[in-house]
C-alpha atoms as a PDB file:
ATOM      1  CA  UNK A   1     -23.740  -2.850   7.383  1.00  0.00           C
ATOM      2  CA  UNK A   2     -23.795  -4.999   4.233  1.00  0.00           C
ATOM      3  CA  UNK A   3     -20.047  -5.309   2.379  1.00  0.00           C
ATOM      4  CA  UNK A   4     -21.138  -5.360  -1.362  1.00  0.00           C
ATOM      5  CA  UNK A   5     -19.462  -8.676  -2.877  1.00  0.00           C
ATOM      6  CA  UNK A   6     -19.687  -9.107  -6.287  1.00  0.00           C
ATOM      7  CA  UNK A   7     -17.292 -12.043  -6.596  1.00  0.00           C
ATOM      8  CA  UNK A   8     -18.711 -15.487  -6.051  1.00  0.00           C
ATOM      9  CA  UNK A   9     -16.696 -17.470  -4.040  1.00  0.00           C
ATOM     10  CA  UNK A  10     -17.170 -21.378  -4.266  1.00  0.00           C
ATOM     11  CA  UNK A  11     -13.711 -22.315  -2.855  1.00  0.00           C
ATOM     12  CA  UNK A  12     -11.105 -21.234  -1.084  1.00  0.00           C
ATOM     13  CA  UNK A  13      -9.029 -21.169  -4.088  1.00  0.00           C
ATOM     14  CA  UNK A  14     -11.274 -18.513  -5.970  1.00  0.00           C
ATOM     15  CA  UNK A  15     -11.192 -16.475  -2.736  1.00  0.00           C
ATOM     16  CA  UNK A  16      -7.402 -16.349  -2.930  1.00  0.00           C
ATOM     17  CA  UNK A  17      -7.440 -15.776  -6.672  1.00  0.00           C
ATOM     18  CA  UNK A  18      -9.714 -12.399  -5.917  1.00  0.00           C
ATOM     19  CA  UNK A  19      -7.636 -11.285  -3.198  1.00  0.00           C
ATOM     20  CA  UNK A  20      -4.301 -11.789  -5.380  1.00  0.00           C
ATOM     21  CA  UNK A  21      -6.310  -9.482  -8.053  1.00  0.00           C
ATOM     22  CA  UNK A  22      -7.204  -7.126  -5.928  1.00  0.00           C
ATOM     23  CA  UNK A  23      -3.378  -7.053  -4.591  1.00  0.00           C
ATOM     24  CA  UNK A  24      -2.302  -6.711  -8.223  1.00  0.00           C
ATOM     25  CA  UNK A  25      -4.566  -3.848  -8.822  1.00  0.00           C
ATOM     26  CA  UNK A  26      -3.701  -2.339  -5.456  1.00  0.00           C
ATOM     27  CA  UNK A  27       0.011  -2.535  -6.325  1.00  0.00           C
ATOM     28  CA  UNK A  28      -0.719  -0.725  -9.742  1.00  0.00           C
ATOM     29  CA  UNK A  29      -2.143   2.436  -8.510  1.00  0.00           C
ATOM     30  CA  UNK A  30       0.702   2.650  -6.044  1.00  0.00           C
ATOM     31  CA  UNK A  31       3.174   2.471  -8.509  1.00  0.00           C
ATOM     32  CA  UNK A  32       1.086   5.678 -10.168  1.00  0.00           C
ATOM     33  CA  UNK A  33       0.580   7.390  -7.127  1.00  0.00           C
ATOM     34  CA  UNK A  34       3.594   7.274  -5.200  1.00  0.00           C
ATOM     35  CA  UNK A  35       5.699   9.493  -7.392  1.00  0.00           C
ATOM     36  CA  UNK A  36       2.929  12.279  -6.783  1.00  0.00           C
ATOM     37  CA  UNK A  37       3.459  11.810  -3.252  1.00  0.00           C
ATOM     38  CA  UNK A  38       7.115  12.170  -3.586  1.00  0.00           C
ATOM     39  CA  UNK A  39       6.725  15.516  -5.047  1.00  0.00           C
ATOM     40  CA  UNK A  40       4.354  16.599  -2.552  1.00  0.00           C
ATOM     41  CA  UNK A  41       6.225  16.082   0.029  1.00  0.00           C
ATOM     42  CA  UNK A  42       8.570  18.735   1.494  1.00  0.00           C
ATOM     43  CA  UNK A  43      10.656  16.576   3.506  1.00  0.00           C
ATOM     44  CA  UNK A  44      13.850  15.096   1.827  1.00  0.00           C
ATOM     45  CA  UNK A  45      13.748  12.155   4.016  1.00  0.00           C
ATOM     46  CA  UNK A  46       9.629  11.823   3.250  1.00  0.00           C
ATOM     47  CA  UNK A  47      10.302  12.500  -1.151  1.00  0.00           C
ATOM     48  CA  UNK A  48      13.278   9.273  -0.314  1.00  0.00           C
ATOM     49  CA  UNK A  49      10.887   7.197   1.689  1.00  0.00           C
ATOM     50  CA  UNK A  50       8.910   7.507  -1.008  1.00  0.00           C
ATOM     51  CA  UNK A  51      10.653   7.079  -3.920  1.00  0.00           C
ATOM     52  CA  UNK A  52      12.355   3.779  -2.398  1.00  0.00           C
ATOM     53  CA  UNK A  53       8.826   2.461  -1.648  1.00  0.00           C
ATOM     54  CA  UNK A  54       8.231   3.054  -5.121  1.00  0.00           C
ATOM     55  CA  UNK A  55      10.680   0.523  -6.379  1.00  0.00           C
ATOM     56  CA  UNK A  56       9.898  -2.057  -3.848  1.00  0.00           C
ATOM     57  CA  UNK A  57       5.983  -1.488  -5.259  1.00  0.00           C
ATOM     58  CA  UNK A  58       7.367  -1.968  -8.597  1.00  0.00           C
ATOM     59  CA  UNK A  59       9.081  -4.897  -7.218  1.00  0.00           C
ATOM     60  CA  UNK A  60       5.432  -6.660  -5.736  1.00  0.00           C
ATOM     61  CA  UNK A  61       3.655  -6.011  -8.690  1.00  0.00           C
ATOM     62  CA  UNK A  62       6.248  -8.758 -10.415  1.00  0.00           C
ATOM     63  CA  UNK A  63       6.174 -11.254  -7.159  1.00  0.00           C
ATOM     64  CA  UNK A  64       2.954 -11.254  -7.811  1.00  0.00           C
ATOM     65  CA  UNK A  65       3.096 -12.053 -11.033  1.00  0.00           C
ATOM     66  CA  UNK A  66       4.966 -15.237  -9.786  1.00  0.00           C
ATOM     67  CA  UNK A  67       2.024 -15.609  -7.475  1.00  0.00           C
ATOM     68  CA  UNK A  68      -0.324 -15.838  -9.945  1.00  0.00           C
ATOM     69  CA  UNK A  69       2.079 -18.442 -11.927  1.00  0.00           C
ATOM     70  CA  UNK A  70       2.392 -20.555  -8.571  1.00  0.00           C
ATOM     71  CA  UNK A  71      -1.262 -20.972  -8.168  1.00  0.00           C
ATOM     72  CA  UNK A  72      -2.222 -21.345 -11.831  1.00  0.00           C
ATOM     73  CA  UNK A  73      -4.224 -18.223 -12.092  1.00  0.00           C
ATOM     74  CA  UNK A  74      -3.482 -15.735 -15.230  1.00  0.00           C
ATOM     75  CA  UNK A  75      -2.103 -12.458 -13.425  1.00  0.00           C
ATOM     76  CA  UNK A  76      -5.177 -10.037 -14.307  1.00  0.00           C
ATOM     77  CA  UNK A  77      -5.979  -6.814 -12.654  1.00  0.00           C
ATOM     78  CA  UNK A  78      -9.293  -6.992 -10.139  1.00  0.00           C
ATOM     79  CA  UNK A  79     -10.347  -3.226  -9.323  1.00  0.00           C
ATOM     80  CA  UNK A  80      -9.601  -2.576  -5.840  1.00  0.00           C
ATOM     81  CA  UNK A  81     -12.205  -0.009  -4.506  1.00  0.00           C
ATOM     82  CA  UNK A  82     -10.409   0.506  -1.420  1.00  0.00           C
ATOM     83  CA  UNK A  83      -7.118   1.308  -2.890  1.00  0.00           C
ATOM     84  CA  UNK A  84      -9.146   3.594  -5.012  1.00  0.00           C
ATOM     85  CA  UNK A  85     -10.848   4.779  -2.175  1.00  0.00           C
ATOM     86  CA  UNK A  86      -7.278   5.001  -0.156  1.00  0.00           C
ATOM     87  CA  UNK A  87      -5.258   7.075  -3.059  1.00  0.00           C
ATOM     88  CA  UNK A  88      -8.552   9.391  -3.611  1.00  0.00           C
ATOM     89  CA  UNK A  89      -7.561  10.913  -0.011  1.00  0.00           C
ATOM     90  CA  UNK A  90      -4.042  10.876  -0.516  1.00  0.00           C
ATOM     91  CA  UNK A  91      -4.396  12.860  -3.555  1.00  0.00           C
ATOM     92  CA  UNK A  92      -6.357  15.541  -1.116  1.00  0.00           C
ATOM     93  CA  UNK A  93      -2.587  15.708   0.697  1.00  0.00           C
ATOM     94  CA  UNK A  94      -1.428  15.883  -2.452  1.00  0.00           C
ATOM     95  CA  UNK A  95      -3.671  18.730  -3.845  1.00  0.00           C
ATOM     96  CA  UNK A  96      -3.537  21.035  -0.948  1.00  0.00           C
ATOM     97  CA  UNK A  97      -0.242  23.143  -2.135  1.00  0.00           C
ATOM     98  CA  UNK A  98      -1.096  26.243  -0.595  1.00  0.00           C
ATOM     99  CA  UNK A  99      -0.724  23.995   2.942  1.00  0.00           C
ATOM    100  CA  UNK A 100       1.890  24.322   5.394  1.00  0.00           C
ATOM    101  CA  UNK A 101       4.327  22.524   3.464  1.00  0.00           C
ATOM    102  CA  UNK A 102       5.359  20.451   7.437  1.00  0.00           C
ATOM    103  CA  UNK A 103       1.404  19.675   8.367  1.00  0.00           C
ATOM    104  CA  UNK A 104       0.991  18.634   4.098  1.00  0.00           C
ATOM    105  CA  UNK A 105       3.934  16.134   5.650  1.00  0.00           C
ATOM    106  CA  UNK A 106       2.316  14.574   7.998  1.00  0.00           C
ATOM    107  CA  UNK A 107      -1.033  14.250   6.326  1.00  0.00           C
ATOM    108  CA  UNK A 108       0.994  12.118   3.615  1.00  0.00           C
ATOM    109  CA  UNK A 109       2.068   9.906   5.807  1.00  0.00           C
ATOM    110  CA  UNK A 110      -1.005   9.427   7.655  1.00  0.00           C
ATOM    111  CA  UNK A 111      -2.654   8.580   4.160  1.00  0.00           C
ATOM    112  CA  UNK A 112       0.604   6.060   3.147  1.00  0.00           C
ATOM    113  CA  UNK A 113       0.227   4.388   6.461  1.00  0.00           C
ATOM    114  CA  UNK A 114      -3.620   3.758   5.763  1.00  0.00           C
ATOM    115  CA  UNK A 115      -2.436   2.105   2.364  1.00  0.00           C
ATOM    116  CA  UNK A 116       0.106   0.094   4.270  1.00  0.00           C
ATOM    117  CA  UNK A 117      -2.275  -0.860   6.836  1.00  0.00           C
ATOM    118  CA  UNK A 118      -4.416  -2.250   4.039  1.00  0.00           C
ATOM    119  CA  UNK A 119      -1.863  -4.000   2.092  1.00  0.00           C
ATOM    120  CA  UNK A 120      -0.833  -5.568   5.468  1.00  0.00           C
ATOM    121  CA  UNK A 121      -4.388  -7.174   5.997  1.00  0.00           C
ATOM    122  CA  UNK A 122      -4.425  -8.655   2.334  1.00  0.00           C
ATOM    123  CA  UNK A 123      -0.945 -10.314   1.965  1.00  0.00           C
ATOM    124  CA  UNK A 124      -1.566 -11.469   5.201  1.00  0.00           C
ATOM    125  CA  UNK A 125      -4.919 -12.754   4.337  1.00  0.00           C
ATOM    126  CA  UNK A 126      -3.983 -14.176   0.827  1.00  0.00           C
ATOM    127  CA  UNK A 127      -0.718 -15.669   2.765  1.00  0.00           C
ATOM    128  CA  UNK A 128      -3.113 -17.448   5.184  1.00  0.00           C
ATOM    129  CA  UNK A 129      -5.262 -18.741   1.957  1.00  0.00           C
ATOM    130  CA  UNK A 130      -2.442 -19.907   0.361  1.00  0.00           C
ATOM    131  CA  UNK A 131      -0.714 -21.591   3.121  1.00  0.00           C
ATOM    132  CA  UNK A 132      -4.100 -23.642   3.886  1.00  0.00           C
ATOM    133  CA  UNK A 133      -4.264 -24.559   0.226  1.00  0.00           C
ATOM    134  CA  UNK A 134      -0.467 -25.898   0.301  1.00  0.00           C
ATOM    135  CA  UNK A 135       1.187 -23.485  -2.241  1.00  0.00           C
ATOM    136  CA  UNK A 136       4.215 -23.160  -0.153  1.00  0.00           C
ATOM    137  CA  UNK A 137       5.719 -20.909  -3.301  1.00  0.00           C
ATOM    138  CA  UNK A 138       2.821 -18.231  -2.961  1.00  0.00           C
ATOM    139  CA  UNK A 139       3.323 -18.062   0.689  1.00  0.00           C
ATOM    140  CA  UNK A 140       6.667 -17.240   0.947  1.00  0.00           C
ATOM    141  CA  UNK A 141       6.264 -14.883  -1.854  1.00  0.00           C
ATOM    142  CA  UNK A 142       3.461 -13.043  -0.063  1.00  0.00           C
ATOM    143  CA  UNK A 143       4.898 -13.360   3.210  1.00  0.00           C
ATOM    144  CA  UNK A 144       8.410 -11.817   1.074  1.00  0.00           C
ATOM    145  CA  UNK A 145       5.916  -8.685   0.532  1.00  0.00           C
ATOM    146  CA  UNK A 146       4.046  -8.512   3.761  1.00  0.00           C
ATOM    147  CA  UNK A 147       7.172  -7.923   5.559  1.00  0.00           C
ATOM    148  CA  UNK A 148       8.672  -5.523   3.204  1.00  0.00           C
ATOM    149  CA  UNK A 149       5.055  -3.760   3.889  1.00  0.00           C
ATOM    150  CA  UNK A 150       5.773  -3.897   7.509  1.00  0.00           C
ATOM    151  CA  UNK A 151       9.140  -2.410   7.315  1.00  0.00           C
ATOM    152  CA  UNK A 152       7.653   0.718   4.973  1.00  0.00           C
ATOM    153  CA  UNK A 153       4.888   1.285   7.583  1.00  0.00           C
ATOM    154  CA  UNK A 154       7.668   1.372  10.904  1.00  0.00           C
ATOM    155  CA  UNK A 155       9.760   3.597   8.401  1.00  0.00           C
ATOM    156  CA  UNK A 156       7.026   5.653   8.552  1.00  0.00           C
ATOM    157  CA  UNK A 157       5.995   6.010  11.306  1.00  0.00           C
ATOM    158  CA  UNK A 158       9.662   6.648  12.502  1.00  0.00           C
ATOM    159  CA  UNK A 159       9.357   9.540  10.198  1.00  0.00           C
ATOM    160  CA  UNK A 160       6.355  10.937  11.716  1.00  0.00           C
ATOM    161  CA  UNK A 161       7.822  10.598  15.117  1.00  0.00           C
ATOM    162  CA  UNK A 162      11.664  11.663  15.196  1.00  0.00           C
ATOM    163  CA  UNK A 163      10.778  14.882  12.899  1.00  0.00           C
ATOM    164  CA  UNK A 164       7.877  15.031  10.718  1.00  0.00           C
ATOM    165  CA  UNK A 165       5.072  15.523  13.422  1.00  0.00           C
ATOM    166  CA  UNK A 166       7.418  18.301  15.664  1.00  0.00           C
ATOM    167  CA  UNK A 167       8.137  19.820  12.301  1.00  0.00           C
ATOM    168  CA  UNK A 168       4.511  20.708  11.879  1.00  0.00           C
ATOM    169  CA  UNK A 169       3.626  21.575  15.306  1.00  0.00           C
ATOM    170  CA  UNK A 170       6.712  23.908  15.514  1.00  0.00           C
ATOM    171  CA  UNK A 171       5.691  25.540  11.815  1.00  0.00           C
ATOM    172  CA  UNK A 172       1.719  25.367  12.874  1.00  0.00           C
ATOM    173  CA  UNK A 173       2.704  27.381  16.083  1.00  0.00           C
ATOM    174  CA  UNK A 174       4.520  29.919  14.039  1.00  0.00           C
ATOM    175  CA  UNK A 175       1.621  30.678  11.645  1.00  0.00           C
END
């Protein structure tokens, strides 16, 4: 199982600087795709969820912006296969209107909690990096973002537990 790496790494600091464009790049097709999940969803509560992750997305793409500025890197998008890879199956959620609207619910959240997941393991990574490097700035900026990332994943996961998931049992039943 060989992970493709194109990026030569020579310190620690060019390994943060990847991961940080990668984030950047990450955050960006978020900020495209979560409208599109918004109106794919059926749920009022999901389209909200949504929609208010949307602004805090909007809101990480500019911290890290500062990030870049607090380790002296010029903020530049690195393409981020796996949030490529991540919004590709979303957009099969997404695409399958003739669903049951409650089921096409849950399989959006299942595919937002996959990008969570994911964003989790990077700002927590790049956090790490940049608190062994000593840019106490970055890390409070990343760990800012990693716990906002946190708080969208148990949001939905809530979701999925208090309604979403019965919804689409009870509506699969009836079909």
């Amino acid at each position: 199982m060989g992970f493709l790496i194109s990026t030569e790494y020579n310190s620690l600091e060019d390994l943060l600087a990847e991961q940080v464009k990668d984030l950047y790049d990450a955050e960006h097709r978020l900020v495209e795709a979560l409208p599109k999940m918004a109106d794919a969803a059926s749920s009022t509560e999901l389209q909200d969820a949504f929609l208010d992750h949307l602004e805090q997305t909007k809101n990480h793409v500019a911290r890290l912006e500062r990030v870049f500025a607090s380790i002296g890197v010029k903020a530049e998008r690195e393409t981020c296969q796996a949030m490529k890879g991540l919004v590709s199956e979303g957009s099969q959620a997404i695409h399958s209107k003739g669903s049951n609207p409650a089921v096409r619910d849950a399989a959006l959240i299942a595919a937002a909690q996959r990008v969570e997941h994911y964003e989790m393991a990077g700002y927590g990574s790049a956090r790490t990096f940049a608190e062994q490097l000593g840019f106490s700035e970055a890390v409070d900026l990343l760990e800012s973002t990693l716990e906002e990332e946190r708080e969208a994943d148990k949001k939905l996961t809530t979701l999925a537990t208090q309604r979403i998931n019965a919804d689409a049992m009870r509506s699969a039943a009836r079909a």
